[in-house]
PDB file of N, CA and C in Angstrom:
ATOM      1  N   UNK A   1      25.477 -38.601  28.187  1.00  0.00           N
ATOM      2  CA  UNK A   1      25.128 -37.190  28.178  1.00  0.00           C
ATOM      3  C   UNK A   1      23.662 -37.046  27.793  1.00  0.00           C
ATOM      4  N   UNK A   2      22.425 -36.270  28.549  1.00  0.00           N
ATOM      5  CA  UNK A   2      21.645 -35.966  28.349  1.00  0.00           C
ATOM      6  C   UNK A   2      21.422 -35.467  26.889  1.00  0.00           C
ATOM      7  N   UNK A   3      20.335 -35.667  25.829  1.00  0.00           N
ATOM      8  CA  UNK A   3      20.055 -34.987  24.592  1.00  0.00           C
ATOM      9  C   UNK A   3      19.703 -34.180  24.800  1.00  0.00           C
ATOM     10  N   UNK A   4      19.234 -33.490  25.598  1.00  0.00           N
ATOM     11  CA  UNK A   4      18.523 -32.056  26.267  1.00  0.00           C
ATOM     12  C   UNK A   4      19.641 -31.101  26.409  1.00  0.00           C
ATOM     13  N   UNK A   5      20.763 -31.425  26.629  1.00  0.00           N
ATOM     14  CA  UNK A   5      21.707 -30.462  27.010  1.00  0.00           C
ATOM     15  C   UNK A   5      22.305 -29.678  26.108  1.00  0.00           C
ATOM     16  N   UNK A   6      22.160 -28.024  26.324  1.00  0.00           N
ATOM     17  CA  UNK A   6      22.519 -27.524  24.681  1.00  0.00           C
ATOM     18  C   UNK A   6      24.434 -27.128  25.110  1.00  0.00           C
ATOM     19  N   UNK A   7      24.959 -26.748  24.081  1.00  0.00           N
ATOM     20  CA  UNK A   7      26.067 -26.024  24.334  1.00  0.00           C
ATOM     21  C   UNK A   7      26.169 -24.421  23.880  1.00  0.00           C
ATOM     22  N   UNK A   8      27.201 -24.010  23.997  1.00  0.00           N
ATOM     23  CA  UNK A   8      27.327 -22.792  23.683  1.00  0.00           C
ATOM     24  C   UNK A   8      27.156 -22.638  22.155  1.00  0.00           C
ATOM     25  N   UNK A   9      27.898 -23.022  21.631  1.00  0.00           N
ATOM     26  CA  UNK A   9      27.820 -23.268  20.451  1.00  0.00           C
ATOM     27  C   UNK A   9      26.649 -23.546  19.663  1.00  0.00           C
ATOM     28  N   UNK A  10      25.500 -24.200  20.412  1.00  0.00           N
ATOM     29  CA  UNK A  10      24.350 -24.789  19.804  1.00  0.00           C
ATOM     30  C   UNK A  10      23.407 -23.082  19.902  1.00  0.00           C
ATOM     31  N   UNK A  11      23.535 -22.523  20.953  1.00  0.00           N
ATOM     32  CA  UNK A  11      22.838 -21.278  21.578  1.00  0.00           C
ATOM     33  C   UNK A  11      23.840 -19.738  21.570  1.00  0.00           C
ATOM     34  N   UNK A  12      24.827 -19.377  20.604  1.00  0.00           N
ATOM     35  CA  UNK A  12      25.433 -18.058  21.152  1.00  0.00           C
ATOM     36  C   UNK A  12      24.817 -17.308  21.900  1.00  0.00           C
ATOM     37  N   UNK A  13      25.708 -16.862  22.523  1.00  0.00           N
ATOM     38  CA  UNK A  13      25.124 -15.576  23.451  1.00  0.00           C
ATOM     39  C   UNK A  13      23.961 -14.394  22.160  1.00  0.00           C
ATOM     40  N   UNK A  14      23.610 -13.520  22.771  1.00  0.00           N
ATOM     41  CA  UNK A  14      22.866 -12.613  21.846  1.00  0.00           C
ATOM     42  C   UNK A  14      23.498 -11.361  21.963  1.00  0.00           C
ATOM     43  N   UNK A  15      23.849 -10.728  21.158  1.00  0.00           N
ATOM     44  CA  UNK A  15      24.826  -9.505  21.341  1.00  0.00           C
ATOM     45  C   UNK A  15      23.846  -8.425  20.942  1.00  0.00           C
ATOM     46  N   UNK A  16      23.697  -7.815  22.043  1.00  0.00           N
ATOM     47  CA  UNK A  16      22.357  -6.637  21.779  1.00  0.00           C
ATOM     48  C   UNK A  16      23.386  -5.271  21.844  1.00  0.00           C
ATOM     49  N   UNK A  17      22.427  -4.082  21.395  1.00  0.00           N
ATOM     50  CA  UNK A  17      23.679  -2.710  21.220  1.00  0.00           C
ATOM     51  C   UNK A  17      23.993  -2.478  23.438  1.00  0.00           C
ATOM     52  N   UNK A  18      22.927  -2.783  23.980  1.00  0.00           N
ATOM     53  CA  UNK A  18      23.703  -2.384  25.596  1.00  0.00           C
ATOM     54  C   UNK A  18      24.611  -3.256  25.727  1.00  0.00           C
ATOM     55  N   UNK A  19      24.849  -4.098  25.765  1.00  0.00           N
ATOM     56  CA  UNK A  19      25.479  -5.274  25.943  1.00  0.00           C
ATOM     57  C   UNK A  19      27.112  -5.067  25.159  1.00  0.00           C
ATOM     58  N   UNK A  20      27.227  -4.641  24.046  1.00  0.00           N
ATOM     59  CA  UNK A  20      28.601  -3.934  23.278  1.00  0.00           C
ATOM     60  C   UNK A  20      28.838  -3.011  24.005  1.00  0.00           C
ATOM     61  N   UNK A  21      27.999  -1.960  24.567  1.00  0.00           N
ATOM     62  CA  UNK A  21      27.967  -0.542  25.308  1.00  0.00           C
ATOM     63  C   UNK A  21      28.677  -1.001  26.662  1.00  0.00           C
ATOM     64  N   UNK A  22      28.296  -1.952  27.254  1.00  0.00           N
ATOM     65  CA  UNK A  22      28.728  -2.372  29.024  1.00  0.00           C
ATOM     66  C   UNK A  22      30.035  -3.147  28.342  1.00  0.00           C
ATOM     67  N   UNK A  23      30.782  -3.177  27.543  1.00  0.00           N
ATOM     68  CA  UNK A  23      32.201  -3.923  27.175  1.00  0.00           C
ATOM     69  C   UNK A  23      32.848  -2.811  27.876  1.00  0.00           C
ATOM     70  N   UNK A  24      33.017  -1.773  27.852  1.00  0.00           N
ATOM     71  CA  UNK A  24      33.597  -0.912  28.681  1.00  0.00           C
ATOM     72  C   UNK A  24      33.939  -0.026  27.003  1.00  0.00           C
ATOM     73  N   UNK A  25      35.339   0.741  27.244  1.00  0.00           N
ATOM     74  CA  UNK A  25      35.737   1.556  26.347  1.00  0.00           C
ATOM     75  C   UNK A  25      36.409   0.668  24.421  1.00  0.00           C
ATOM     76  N   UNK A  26      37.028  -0.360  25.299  1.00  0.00           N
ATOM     77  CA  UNK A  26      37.752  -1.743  24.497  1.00  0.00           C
ATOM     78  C   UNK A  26      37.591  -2.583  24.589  1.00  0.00           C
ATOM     79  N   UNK A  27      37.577  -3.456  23.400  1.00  0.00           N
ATOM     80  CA  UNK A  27      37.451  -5.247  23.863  1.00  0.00           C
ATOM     81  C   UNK A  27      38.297  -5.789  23.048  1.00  0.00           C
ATOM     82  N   UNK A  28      38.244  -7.076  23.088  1.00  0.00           N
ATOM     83  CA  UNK A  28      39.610  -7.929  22.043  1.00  0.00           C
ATOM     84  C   UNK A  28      38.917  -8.301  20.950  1.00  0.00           C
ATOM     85  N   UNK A  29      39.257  -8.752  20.482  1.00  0.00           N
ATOM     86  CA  UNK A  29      39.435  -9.280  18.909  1.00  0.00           C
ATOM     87  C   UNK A  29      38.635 -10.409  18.735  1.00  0.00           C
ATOM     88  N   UNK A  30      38.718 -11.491  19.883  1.00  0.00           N
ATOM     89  CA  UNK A  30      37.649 -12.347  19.925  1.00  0.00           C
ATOM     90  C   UNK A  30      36.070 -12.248  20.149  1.00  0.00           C
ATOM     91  N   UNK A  31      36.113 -11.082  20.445  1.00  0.00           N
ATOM     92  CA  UNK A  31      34.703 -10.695  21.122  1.00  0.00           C
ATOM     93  C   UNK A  31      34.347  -9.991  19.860  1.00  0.00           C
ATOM     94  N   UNK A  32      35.234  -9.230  19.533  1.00  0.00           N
ATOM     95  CA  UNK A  32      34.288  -8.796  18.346  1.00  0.00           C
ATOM     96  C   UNK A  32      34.133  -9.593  17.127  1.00  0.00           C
ATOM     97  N   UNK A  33      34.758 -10.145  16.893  1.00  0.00           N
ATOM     98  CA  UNK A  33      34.567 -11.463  16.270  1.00  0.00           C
ATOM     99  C   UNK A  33      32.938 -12.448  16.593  1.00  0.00           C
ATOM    100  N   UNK A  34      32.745 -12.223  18.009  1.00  0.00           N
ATOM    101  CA  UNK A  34      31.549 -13.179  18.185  1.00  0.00           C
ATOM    102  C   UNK A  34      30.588 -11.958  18.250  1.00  0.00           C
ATOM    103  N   UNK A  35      30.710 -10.767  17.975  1.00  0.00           N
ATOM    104  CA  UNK A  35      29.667  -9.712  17.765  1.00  0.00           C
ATOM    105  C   UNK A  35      29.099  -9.924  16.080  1.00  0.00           C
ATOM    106  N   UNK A  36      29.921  -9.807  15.459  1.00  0.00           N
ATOM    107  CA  UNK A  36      29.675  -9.799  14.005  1.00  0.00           C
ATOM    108  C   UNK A  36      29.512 -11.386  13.205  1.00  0.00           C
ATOM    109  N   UNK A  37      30.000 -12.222  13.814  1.00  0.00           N
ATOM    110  CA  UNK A  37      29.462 -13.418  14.058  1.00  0.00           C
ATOM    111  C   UNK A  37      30.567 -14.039  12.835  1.00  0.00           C
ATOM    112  N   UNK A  38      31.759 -14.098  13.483  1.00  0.00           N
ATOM    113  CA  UNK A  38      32.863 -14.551  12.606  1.00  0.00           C
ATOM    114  C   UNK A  38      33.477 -15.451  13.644  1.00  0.00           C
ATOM    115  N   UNK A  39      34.113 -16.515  12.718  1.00  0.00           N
ATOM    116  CA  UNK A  39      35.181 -17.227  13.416  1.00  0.00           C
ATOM    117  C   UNK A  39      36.140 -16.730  14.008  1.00  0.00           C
ATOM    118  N   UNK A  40      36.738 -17.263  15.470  1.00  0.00           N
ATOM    119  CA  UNK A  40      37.584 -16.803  16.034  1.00  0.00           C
ATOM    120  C   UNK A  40      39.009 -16.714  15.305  1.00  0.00           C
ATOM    121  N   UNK A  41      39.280 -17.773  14.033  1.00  0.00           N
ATOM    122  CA  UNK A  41      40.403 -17.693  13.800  1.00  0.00           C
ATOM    123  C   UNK A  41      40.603 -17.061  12.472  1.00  0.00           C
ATOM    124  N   UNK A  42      39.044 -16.566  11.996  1.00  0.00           N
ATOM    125  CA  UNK A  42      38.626 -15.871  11.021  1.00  0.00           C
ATOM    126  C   UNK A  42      39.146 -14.499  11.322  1.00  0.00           C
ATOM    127  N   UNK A  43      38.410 -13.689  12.541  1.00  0.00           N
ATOM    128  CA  UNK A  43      38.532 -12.652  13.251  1.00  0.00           C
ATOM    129  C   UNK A  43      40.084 -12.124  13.154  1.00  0.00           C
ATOM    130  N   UNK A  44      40.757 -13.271  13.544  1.00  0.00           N
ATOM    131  CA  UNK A  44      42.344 -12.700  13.922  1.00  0.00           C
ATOM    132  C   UNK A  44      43.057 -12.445  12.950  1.00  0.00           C
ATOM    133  N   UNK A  45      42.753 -13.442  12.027  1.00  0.00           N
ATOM    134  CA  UNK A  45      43.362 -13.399  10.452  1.00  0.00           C
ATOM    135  C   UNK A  45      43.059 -12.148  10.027  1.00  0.00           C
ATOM    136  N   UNK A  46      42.046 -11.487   9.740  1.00  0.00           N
ATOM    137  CA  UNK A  46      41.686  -9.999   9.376  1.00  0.00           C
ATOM    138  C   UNK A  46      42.391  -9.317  10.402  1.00  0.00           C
ATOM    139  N   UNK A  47      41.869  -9.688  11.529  1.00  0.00           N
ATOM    140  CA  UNK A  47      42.532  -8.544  12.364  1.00  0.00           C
ATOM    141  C   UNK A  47      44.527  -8.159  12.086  1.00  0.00           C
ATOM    142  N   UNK A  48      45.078  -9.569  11.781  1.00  0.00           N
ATOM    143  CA  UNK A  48      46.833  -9.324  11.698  1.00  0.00           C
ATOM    144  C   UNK A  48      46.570  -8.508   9.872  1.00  0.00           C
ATOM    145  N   UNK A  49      45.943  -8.667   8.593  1.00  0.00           N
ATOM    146  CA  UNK A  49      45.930  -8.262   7.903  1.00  0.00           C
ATOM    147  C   UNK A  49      45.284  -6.879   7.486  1.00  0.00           C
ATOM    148  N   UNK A  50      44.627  -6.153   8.562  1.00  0.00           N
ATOM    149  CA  UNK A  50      44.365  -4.748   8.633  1.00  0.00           C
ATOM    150  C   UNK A  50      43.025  -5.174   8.204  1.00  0.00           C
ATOM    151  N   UNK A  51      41.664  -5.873   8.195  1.00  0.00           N
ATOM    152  CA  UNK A  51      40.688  -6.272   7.171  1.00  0.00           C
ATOM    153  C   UNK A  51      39.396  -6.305   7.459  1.00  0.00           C
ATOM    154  N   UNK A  52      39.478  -5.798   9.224  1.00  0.00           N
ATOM    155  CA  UNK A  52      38.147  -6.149   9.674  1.00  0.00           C
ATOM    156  C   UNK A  52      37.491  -4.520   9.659  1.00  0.00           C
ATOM    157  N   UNK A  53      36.509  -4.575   9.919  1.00  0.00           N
ATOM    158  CA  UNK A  53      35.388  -3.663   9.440  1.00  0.00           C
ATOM    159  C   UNK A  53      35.588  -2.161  10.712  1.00  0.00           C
ATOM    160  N   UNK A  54      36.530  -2.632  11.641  1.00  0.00           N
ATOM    161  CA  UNK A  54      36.437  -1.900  12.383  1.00  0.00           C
ATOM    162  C   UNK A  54      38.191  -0.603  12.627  1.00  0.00           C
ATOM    163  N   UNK A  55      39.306  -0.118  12.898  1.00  0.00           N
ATOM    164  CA  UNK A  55      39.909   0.239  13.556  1.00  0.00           C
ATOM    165  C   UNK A  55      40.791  -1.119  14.259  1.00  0.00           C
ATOM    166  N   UNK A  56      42.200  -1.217  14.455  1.00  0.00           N
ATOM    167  CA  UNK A  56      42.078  -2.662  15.227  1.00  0.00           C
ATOM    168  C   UNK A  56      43.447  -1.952  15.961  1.00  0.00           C
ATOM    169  N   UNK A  57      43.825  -1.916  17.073  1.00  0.00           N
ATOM    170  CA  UNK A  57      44.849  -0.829  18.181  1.00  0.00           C
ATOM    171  C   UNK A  57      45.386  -2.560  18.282  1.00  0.00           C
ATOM    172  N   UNK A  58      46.581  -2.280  17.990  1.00  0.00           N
ATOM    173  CA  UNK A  58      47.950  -3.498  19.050  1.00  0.00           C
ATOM    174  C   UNK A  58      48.419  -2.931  19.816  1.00  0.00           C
ATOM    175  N   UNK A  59      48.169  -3.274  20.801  1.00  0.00           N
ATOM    176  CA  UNK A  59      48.987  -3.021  22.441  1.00  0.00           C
ATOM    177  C   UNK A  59      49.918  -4.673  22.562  1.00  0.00           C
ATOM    178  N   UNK A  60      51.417  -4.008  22.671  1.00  0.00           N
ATOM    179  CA  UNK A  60      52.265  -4.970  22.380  1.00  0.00           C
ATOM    180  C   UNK A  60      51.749  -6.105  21.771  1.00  0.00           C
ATOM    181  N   UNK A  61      51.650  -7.626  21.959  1.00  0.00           N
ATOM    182  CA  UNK A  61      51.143  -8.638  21.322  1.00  0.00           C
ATOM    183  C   UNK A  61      49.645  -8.854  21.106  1.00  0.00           C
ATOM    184  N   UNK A  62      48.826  -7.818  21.702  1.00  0.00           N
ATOM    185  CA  UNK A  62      47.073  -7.918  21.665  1.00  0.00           C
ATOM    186  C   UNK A  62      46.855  -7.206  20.681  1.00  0.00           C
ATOM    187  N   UNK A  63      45.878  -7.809  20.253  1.00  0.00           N
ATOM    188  CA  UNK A  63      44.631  -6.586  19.614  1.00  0.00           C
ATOM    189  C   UNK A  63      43.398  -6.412  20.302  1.00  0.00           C
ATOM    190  N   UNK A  64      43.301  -5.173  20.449  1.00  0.00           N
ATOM    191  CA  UNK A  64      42.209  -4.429  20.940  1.00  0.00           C
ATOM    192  C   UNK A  64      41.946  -3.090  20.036  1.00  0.00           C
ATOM    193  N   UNK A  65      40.179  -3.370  20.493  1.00  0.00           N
ATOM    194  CA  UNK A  65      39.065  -2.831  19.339  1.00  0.00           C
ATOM    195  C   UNK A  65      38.382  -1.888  19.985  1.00  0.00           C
ATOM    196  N   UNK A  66      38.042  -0.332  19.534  1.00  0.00           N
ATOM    197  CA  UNK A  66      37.306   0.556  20.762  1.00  0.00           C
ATOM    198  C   UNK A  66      35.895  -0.201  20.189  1.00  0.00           C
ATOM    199  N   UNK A  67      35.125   0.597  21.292  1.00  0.00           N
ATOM    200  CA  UNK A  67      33.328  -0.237  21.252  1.00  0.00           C
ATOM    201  C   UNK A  67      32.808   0.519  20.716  1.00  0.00           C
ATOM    202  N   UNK A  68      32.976   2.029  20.694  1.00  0.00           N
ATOM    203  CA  UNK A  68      32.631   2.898  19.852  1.00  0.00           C
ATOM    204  C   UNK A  68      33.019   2.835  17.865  1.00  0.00           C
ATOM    205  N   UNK A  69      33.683   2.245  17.968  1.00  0.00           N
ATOM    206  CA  UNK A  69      34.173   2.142  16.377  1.00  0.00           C
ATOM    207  C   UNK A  69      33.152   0.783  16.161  1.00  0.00           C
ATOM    208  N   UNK A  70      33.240  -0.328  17.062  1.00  0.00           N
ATOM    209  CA  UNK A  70      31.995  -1.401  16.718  1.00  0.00           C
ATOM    210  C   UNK A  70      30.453  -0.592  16.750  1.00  0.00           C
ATOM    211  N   UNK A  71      30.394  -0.101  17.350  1.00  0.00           N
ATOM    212  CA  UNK A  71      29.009   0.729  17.220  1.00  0.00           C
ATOM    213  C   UNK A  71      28.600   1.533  15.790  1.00  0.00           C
ATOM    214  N   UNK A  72      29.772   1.992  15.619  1.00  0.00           N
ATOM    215  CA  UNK A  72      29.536   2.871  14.693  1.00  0.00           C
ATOM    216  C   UNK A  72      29.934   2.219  13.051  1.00  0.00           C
ATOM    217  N   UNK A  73      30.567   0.987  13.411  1.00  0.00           N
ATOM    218  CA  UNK A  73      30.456  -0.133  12.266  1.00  0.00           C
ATOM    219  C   UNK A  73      28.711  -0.904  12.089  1.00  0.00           C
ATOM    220  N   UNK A  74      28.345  -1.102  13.114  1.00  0.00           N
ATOM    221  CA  UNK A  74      27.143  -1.634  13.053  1.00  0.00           C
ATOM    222  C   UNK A  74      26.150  -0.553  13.015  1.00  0.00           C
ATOM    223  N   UNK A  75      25.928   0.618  12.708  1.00  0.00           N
ATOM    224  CA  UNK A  75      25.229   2.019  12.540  1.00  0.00           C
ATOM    225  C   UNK A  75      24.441   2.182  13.641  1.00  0.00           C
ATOM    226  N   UNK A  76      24.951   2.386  14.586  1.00  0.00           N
ATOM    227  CA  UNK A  76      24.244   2.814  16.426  1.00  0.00           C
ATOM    228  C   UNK A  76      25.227   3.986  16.543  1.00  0.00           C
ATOM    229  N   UNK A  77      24.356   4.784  16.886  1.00  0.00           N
ATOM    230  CA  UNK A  77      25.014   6.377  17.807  1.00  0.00           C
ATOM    231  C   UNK A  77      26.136   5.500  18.831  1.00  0.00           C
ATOM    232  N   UNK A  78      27.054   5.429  18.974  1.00  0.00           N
ATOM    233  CA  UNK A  78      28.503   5.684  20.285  1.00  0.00           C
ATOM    234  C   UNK A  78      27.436   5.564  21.663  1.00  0.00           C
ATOM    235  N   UNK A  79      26.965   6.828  21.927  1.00  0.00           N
ATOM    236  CA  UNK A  79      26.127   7.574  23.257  1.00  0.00           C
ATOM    237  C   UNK A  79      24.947   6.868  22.915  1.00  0.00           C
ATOM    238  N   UNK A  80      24.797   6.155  24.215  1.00  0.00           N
ATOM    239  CA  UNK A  80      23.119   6.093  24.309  1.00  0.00           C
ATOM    240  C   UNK A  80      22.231   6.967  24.346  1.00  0.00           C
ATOM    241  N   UNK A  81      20.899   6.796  24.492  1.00  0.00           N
ATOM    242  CA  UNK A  81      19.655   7.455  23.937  1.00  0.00           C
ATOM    243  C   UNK A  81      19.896   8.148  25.388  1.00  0.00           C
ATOM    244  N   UNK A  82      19.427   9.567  25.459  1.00  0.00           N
ATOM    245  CA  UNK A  82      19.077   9.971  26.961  1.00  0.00           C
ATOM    246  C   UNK A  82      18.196   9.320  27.655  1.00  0.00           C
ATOM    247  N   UNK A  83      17.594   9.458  28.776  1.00  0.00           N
ATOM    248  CA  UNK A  83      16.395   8.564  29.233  1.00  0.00           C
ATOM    249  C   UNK A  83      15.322   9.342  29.134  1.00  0.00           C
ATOM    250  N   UNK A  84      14.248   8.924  28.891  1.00  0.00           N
ATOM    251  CA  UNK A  84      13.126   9.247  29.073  1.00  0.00           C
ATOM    252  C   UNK A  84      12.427  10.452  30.150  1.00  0.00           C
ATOM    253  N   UNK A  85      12.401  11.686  29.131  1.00  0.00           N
ATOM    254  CA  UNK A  85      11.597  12.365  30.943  1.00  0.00           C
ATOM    255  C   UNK A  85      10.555  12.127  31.556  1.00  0.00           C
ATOM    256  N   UNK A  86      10.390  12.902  32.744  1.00  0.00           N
ATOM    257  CA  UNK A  86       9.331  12.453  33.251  1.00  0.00           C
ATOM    258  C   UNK A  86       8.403  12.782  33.190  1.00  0.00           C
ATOM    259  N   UNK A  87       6.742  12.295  33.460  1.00  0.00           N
ATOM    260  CA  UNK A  87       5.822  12.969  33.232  1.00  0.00           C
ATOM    261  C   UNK A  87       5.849  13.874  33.739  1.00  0.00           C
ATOM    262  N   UNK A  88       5.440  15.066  33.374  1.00  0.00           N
ATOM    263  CA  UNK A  88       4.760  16.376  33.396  1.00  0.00           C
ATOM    264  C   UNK A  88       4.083  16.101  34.897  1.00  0.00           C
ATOM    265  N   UNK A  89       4.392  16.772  36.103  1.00  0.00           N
ATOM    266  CA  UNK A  89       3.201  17.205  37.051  1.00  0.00           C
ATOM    267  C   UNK A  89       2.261  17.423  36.860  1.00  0.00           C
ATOM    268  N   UNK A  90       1.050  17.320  38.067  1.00  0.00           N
ATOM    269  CA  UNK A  90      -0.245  17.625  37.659  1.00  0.00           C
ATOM    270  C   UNK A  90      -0.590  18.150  38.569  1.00  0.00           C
TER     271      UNK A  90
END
């Protein structure tokens, strides 16, 4: 194996606030887990004991987390910023 070669693990992804925002409405338990930067088997353990920082919804055997309650755990407005207007005519 090349020494050059990184893994995931060596590099996590980077979890920026658009990036939580494009999860859609919900995500699982693992993901938010790699948002806040916890072990996966860390994550679940809180999650079956009511403990994590967020709201945690069981749909039959899952847990699922709204993105808005992660947002608003990590102190970001829910709604993104409006966009920018435009310049003024001249």
């Amino acid at each position: 194996m090349d020494s050059t070669a990184s893994t995931a693990a060596e590099h996590p992804q980077v979890w920026t606030i658009e990036r939580i925002r494009a999860l859609g409405a919900v995500t699982d338990v693992g993901t938010v887990g790699e948002i806040f930067g916890m072990s996966r088997s860390s994550v679940y353990e809180l999650a079956r004991r009511d403990r994590l920082p967020v709201p945690v919804l069981r749909v039959g055997s899952r847990y699922r987390v709204s993105v808005p309650a992660i947002l608003t755990a990590l102190g970001v407005p829910s709604d993104p910023p409006p966009p920018p207007l435009p310049p003024p005519a001249t």
